[in-house]
Protein backbone atom coordinates (compact mmCIF):
# COMPACT_ATOMS: atom_id res chain seq x y z
CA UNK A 1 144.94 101.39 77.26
CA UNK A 2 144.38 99.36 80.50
CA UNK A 3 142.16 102.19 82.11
CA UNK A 4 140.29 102.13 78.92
CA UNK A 5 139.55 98.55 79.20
CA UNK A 6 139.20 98.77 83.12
CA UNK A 7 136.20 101.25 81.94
CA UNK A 8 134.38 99.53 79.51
CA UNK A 9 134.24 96.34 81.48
CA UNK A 10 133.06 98.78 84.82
CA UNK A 11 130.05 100.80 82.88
CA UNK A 12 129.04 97.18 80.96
CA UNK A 13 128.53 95.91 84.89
CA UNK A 14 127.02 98.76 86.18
CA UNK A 15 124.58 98.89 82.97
CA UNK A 16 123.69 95.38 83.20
CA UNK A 17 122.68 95.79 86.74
CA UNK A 18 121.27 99.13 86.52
CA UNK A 19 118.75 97.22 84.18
CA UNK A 20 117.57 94.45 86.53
CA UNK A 21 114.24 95.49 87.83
CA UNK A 22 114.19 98.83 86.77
CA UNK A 23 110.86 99.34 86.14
CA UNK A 24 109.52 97.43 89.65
CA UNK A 25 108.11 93.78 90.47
CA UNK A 26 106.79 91.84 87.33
CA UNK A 27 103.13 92.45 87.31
CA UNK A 28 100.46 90.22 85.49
CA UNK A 29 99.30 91.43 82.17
CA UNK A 30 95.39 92.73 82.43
CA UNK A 31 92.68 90.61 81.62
CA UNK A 32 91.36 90.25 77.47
CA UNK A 33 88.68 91.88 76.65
CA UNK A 34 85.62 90.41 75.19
CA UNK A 35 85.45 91.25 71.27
CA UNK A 36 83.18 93.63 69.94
CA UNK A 37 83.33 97.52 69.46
CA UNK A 38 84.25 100.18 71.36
CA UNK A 39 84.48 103.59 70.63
CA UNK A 40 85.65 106.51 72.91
CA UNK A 41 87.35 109.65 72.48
CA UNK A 42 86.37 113.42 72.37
CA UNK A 43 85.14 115.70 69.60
CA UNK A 44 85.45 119.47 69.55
CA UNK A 45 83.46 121.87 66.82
CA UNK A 46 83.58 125.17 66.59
CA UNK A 47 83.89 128.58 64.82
CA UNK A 48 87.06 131.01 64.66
CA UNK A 49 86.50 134.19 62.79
CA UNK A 50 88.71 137.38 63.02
CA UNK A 51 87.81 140.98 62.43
C-alpha cells in the first residue's frame, strides 16, 4: 500500500515538473492584423478517365 502511495506522490512530482517550460521561453503573441479579406489557398482541376 505504502509503495503505492510512495508512487503516486513520485510520478505527480515528476509530471508537474516535466510540465514547466516544456514547450521553451514564453514568446510574445504576433502582431493583429489589420481587418479586411484575405484569401489564399490552392485549387487543383482536372480529368481522370480509365480505359
Amino acid at each position: 500500500m505504502t509503495q503505492h502511495l510512495i508512487f503516486a506522490v513520485f510520478a505527480l512530482i515528476l509530471t508537474s515538473l516535466a510540465a514547466c517550460g516544456v514547450d521553451g521561453a514564453p514568446t510574445r503573441p504576433e502582431p493583429a492584423r489589420k481587418p479586411g479579406v484575405h484569401i489564399s489557398g490552392e485549387a487543383v482541376v482536372g480529368v481522370v478517365t480509365e480505359l
